[in-house]
Protein backbone atom coordinates (compact mmCIF):
# COMPACT_ATOMS: atom_id res chain seq x y z
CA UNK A 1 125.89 69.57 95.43
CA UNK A 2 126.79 73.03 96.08
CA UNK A 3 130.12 74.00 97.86
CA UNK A 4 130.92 77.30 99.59
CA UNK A 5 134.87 79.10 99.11
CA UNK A 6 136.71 82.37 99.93
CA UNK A 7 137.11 84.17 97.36
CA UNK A 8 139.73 87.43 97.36
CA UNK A 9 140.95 89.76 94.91
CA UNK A 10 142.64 93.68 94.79
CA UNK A 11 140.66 96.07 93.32
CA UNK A 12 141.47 99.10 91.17
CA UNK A 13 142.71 100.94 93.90
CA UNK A 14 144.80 98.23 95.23
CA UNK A 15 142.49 97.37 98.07
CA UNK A 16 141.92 93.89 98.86
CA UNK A 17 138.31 92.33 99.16
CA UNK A 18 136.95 89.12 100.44
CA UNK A 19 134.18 87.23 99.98
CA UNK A 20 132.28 84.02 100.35
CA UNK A 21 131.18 82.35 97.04
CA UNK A 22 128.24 79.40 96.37
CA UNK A 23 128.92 76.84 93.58
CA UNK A 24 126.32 74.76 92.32
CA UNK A 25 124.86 73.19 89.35
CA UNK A 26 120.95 73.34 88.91
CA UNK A 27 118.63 70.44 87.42
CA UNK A 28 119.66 71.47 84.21
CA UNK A 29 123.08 70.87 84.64
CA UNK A 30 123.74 74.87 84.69
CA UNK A 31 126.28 76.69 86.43
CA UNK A 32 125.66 79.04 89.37
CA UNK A 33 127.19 81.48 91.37
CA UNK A 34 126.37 84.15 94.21
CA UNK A 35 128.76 85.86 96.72
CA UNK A 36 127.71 86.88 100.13
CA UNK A 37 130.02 88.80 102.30
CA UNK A 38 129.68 86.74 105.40
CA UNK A 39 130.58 82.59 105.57
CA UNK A 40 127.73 82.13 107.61
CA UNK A 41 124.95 83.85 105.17
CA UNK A 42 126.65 81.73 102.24
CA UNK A 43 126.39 78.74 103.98
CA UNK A 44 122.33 79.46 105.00
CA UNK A 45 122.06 79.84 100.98
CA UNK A 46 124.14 76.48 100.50
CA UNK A 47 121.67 74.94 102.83
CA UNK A 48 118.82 75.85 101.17
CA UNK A 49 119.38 75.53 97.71
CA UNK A 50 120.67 72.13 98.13
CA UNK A 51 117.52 71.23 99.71
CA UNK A 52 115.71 72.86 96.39
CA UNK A 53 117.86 70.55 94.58
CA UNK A 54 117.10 67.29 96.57
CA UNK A 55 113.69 67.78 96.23
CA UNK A 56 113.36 68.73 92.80
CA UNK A 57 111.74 72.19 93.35
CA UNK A 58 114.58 74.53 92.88
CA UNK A 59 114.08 76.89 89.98
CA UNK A 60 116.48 79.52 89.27
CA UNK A 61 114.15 82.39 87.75
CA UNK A 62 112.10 82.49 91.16
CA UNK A 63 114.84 84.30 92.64
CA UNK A 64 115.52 87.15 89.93
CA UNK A 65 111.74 87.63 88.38
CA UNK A 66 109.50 90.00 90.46
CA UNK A 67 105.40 89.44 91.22
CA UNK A 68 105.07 92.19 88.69
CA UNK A 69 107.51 91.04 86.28
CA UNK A 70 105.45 87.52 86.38
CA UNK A 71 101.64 89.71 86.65
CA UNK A 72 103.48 91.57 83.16
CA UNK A 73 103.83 88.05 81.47
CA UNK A 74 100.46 86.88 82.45
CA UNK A 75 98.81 89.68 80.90
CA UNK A 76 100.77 89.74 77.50
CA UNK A 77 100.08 85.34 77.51
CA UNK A 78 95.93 86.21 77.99
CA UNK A 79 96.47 89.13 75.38
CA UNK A 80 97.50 86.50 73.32
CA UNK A 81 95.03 83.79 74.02
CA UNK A 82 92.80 86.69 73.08
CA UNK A 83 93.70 87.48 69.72
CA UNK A 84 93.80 83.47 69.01
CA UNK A 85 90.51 83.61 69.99
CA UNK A 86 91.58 80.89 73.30
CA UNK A 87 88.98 80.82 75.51
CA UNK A 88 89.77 84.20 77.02
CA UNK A 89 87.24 87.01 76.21
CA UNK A 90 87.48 90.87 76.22
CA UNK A 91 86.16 90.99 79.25
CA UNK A 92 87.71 88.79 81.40
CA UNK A 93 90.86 89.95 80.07
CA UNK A 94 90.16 93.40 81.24
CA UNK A 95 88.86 92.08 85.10
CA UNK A 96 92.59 90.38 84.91
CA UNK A 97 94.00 93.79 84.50
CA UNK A 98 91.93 95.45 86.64
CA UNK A 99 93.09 93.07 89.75
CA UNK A 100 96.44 93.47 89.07
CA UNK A 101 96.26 97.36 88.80
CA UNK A 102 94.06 98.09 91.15
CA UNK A 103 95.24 95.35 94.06
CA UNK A 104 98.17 93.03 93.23
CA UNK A 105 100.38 95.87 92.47
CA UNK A 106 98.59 97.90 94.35
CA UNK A 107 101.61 100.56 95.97
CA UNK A 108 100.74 100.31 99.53
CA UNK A 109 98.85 96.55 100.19
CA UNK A 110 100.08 94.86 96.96
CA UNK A 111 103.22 92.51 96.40
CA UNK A 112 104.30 93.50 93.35
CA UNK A 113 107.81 93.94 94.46
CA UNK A 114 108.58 90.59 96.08
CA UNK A 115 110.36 88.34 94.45
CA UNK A 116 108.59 85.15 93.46
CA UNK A 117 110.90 83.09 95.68
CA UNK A 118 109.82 85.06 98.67
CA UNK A 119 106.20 84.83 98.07
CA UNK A 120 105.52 82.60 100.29
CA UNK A 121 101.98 80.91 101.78
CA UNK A 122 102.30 83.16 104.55
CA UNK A 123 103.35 86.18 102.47
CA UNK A 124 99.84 85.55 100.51
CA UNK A 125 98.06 85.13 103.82
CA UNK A 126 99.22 88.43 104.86
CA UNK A 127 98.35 90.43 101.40
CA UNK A 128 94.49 88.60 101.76
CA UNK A 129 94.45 90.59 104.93
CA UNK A 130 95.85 93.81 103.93
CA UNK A 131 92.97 93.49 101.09
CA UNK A 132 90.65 93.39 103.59
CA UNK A 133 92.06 96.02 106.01
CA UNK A 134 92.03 98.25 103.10
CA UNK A 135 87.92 97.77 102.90
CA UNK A 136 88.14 94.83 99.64
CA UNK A 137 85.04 93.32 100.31
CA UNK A 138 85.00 89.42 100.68
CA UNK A 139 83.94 88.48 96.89
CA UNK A 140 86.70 90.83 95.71
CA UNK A 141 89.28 89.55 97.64
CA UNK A 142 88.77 86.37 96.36
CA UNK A 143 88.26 87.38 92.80
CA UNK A 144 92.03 88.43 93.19
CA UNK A 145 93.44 86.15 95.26
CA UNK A 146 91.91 83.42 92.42
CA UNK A 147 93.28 85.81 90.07
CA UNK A 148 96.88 85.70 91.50
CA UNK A 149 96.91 81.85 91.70
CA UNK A 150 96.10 81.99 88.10
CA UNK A 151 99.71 83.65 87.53
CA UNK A 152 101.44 82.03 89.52
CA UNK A 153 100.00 78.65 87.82
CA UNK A 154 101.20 80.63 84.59
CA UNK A 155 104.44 81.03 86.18
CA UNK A 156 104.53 77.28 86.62
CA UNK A 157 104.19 76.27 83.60
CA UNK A 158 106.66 78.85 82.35
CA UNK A 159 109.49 77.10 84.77
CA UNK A 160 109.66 80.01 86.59
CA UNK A 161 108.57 78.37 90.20
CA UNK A 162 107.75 74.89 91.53
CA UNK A 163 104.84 75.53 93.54
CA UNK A 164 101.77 77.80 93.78
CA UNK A 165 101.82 79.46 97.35
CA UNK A 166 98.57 80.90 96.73
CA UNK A 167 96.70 77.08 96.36
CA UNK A 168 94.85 76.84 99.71
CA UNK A 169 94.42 80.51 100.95
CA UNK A 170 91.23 80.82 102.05
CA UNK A 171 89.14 84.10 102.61
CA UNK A 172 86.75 83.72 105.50
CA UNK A 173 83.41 85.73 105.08
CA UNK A 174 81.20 87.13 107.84
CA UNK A 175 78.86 84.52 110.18
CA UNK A 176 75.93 85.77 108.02
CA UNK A 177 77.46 84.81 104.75
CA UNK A 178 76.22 81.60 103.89
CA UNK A 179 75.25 80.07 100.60
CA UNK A 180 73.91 81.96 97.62
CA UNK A 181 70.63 81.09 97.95
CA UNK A 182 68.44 82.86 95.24
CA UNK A 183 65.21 84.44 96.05
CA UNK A 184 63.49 84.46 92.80
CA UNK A 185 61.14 87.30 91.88
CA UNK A 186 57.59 86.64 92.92
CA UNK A 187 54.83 85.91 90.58
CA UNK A 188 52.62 89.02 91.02
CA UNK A 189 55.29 91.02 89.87
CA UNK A 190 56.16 89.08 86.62
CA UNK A 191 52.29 89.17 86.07
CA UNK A 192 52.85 92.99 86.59
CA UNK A 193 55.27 93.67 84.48
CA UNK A 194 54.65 91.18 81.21
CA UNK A 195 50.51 92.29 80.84
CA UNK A 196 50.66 96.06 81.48
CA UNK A 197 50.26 98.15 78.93
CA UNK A 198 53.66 100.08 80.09
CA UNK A 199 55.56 97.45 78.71
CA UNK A 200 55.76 97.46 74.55
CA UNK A 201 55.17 94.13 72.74
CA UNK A 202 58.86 94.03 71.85
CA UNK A 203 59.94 94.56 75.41
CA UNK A 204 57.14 91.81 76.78
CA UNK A 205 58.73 89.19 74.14
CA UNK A 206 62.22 89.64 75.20
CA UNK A 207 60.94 89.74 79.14
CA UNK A 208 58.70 86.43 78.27
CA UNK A 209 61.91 84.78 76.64
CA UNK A 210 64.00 85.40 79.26
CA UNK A 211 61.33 84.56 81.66
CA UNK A 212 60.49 80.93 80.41
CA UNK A 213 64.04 79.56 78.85
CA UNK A 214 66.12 80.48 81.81
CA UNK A 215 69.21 81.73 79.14
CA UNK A 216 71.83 84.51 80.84
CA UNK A 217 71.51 88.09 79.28
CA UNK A 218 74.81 86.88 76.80
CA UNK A 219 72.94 83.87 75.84
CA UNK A 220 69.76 85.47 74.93
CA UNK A 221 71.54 88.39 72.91
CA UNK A 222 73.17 85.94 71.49
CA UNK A 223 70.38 83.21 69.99
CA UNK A 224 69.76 82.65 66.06
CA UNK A 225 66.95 81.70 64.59
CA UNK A 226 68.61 78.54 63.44
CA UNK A 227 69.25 77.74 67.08
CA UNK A 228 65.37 77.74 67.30
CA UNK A 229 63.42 74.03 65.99
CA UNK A 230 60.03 74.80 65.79
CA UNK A 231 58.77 71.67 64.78
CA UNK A 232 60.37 70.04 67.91
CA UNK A 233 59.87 73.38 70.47
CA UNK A 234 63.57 73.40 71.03
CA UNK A 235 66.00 76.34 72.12
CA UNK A 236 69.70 75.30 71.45
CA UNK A 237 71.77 77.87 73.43
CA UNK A 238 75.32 77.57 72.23
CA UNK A 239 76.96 81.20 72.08
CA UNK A 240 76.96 83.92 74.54
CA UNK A 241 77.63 87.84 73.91
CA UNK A 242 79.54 90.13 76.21
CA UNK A 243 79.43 93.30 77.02
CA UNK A 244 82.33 94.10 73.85
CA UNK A 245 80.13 92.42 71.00
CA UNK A 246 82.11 89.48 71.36
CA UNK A 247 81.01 85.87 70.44
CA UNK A 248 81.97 83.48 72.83
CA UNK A 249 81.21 79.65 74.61
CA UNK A 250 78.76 79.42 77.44
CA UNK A 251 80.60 79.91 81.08
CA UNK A 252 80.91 75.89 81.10
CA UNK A 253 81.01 73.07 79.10
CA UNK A 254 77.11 72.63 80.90
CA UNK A 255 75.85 75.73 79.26
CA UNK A 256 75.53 74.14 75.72
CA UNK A 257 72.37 72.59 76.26
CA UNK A 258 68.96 72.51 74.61
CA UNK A 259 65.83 73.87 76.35
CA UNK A 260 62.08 73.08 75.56
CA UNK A 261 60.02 76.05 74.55
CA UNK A 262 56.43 75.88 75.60
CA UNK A 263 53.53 76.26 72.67
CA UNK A 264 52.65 79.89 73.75
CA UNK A 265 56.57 80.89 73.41
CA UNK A 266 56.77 78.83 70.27
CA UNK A 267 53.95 80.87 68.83
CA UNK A 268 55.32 84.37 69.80
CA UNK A 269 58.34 83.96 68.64
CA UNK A 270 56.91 83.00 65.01
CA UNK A 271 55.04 85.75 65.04
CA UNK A 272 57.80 88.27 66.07
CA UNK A 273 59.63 86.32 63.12
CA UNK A 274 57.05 87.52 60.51
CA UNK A 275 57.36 91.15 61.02
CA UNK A 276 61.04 90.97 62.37
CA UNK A 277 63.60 92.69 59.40
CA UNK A 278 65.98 90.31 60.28
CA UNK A 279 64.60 86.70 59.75
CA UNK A 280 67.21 84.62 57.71
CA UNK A 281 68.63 81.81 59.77
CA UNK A 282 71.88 82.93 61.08
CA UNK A 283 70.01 86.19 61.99
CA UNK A 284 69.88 87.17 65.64
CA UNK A 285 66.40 87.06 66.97
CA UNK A 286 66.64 89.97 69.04
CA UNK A 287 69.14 92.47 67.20
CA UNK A 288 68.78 95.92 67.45
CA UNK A 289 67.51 98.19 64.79
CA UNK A 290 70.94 97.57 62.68
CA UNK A 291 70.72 93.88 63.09
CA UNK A 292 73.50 93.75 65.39
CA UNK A 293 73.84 92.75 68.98
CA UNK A 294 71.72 94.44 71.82
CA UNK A 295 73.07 96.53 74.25
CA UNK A 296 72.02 95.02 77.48
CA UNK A 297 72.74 97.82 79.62
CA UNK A 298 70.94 100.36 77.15
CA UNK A 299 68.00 97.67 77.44
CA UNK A 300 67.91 97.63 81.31
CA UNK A 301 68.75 101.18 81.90
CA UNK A 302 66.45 102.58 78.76
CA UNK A 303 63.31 100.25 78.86
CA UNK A 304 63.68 97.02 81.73
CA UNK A 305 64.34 99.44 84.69
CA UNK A 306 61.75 102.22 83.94
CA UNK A 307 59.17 99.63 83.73
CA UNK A 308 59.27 99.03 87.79
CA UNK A 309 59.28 102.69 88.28
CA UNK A 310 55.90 103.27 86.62
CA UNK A 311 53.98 99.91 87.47
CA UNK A 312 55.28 101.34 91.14
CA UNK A 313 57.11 97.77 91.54
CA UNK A 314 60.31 96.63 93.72
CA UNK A 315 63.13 96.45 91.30
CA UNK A 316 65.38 93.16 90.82
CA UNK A 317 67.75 92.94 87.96
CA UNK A 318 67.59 91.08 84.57
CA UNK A 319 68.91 88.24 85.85
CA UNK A 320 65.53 87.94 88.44
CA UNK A 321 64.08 86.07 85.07
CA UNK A 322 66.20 83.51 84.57
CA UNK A 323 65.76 82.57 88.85
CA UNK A 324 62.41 82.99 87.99
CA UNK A 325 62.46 80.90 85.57
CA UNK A 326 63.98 77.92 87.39
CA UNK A 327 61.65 78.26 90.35
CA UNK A 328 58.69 77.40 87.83
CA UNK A 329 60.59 74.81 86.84
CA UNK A 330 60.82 73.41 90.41
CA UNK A 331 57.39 73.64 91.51
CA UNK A 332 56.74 71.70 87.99
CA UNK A 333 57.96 69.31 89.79
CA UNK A 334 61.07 68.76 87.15
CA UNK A 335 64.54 66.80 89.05
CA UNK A 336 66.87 68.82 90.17
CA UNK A 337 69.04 67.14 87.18
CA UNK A 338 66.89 68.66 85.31
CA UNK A 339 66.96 71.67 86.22
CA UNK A 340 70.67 71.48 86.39
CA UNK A 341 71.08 70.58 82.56
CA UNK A 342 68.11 72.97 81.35
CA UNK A 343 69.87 76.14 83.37
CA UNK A 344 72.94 74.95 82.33
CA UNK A 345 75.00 75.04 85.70
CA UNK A 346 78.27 73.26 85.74
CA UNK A 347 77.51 70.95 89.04
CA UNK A 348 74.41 69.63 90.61
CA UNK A 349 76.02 71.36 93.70
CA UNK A 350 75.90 74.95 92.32
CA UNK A 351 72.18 74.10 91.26
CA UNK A 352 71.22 73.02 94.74
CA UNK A 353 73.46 75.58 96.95
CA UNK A 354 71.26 78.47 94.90
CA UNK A 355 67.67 76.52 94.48
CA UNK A 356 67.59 73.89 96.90
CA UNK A 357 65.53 75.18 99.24
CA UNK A 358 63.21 75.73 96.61
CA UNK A 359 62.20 71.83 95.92
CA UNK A 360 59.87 70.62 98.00
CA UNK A 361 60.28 67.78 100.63
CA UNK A 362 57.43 66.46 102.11
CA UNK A 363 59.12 63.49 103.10
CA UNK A 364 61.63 65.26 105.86
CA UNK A 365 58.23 66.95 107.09
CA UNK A 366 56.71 63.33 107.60
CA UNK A 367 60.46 62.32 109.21
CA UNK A 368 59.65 65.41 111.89
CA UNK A 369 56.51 64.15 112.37
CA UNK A 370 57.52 61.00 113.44
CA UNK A 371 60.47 62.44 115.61
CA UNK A 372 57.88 64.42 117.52
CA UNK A 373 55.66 61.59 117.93
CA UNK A 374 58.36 59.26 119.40
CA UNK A 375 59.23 62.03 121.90
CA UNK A 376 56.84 63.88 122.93
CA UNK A 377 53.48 61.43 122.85
């Protein structure tokens, strides 16, 4: 238990000073100290970190390290996980940075300066709304409020705190903001775009890929012809490609999956293999002229993009043909299981919050039927 004394000595120039001193072991059996000048302030601290102590969440580092201090050590332990090739890419090592630049220690709405000890729930309530005040949109503010309970999990497991106050802190979006429901490009377009003659046969491969397997950008930049079974009409999508040339897992363990290839894809793509420079097995099957990876922004902005502009079409981004591609799949009438393992989504939920609405449920018109009938007959 801690205990509170007087403490007085003379100093240099033979003045006398006073002051109240805390005594008190931590769980560790270590020896603390800290002088206050009042008897009443030292016995508020007493107070407190006994209670720490009783309930087994006292840490002594949460009252010395700073938010930035704790931000500084996060960064170096993903620089790390980097180079050991950890599960922590490039990129998402440089969107880490970028919220704790930009908004965590942000000069004016940041909370860099508090100590770790005095970032409380509320304290992290308040910086989500100076976030917002500031114009962060919604997405963004969570992006770095999930960002900052990722350090101060960090700074858990470090010893450095006993509990994350940012677990729980909720942003609240606009009354409009609902569920990301996708709209997938409509089928006059796609018919547009793959069979006029504005689009190359290279480009109309790559769109017809994309189009029919359902793989993200990464995972199509990333594919092998080894990951290809022809005899079967199997795509095995293991690897995805950022934006840094960097080789990495699929966003969740759900995104290493195999998808069916139908016979017309099957076909193109052997022929594309015959007078493709690059057709050994561990070759990529859409490299660019070196062999290497593609630059998907090059792609959209060079070739994808100009495409809309003269067919005279509404634009919708590269990733339009992988929705696209899971709307066929639903009015194939596949599960939605199926359609959860073949796009390779980590839940059935996040596969029915976006494409839900898309299956079709005659049986909940036949329940309205029989609502109406009951009523109004």
């Amino acid at each position: 238990m801690a205990s509170v004394r007087k403490r007085s000595w003379t100093a240099p120039g033979r003045e006398t000073k006073t002051a109240w001193m805390v005594d008190y072991y931590d769980n560790r059996g270590e020896r603390h100290r800290k002088h206050f000048s009042t008897k009443k302030a030292a016995d508020v601290f007493r107070i407190s970190v006994e209670g720490q102590l009783q309930s087994g969440i006292y840490r002594a580092d949460a009252s010395k390290l700073t938010v930035k201090q704790a931000c500084e050590r996060f960064i170096a332990h993903c620089e790390g996980r980097n180079k050991r090739d950890e599960r922590m890419t490039r990129k998402m090592l440089v969107v880490y940075r970028g919220h704790v630049n930009n908004h965590i220690l942000h000069r004016e709405h940041g909370v860099g300066a508090w100590i770790l000890v005095q970032l409380t729930a509320r304290a992290v309530n308040e910086f989500r709304d100076r976030l917002r005040i500031a114009g962060v949109s919604v997405p963004t503010t969570r992006k770095v409020l999930s960002t900052l309970h990722g350090i101060l999990e960090h700074a858990i497991s470090q010893d450095w705190i006993a509990t994350n106050s940012a677990r729980g802190v909720r942003v609240i979006g606009t009354r409009s903001e609902g569920s990301k429901k996708v709209l997938p490009p409509p089928k006059e377009a796609m018919r547009a775009l793959l069979h006029a003659n504005a689009a190359d046969e290279d480009l109309r491969l790559k769109l017809i890929f994309a189009a029919s397997t359902g793989a993200r950008a990464g995972e199509q930049w990333a594919a092998k012809w080894q990951d290809v079974d022809f005899d079967k009409g199997e795509l095995s999508i293991r690897l995805r490609v950022d934006a840094y040339g960097e080789e990495g897992a699929p966003k969740s363990r759900a995104g290493v999956r195999m998808v069916p290839l139908s016979d017309q894809l099957i076909s193109a793509l052997k022929a594309w293999k015959l007078r493709s420079k690059f057709s050994k097995p561990t070759d990529l099957i859409f490299p660019n002229k070196r062999g290497a990876y593609i630059s998907h922004d090059n792609l959209v902005k060079r070739q994808f993009l100009p495409l809309f502009e003269r067919l005279r079409l509404k634009r919708f981004n590269w990733h339009g043909l992988r929705h696209f591609a899971v709307s066929c799949w639903i009015e194939a009438g596949m599960s939605p299981k199926t359609v959860q393992t073949f796009a390779g989504h980590a839940s059935l939920q996040i596969t029915m919050d976006r494409y839900g609405h898309l299956f079709p449920s005659d049986s909940h018109n036949t329940a309205m039927d029989q609502i109406a009938k009951g009523l109004f007959d």
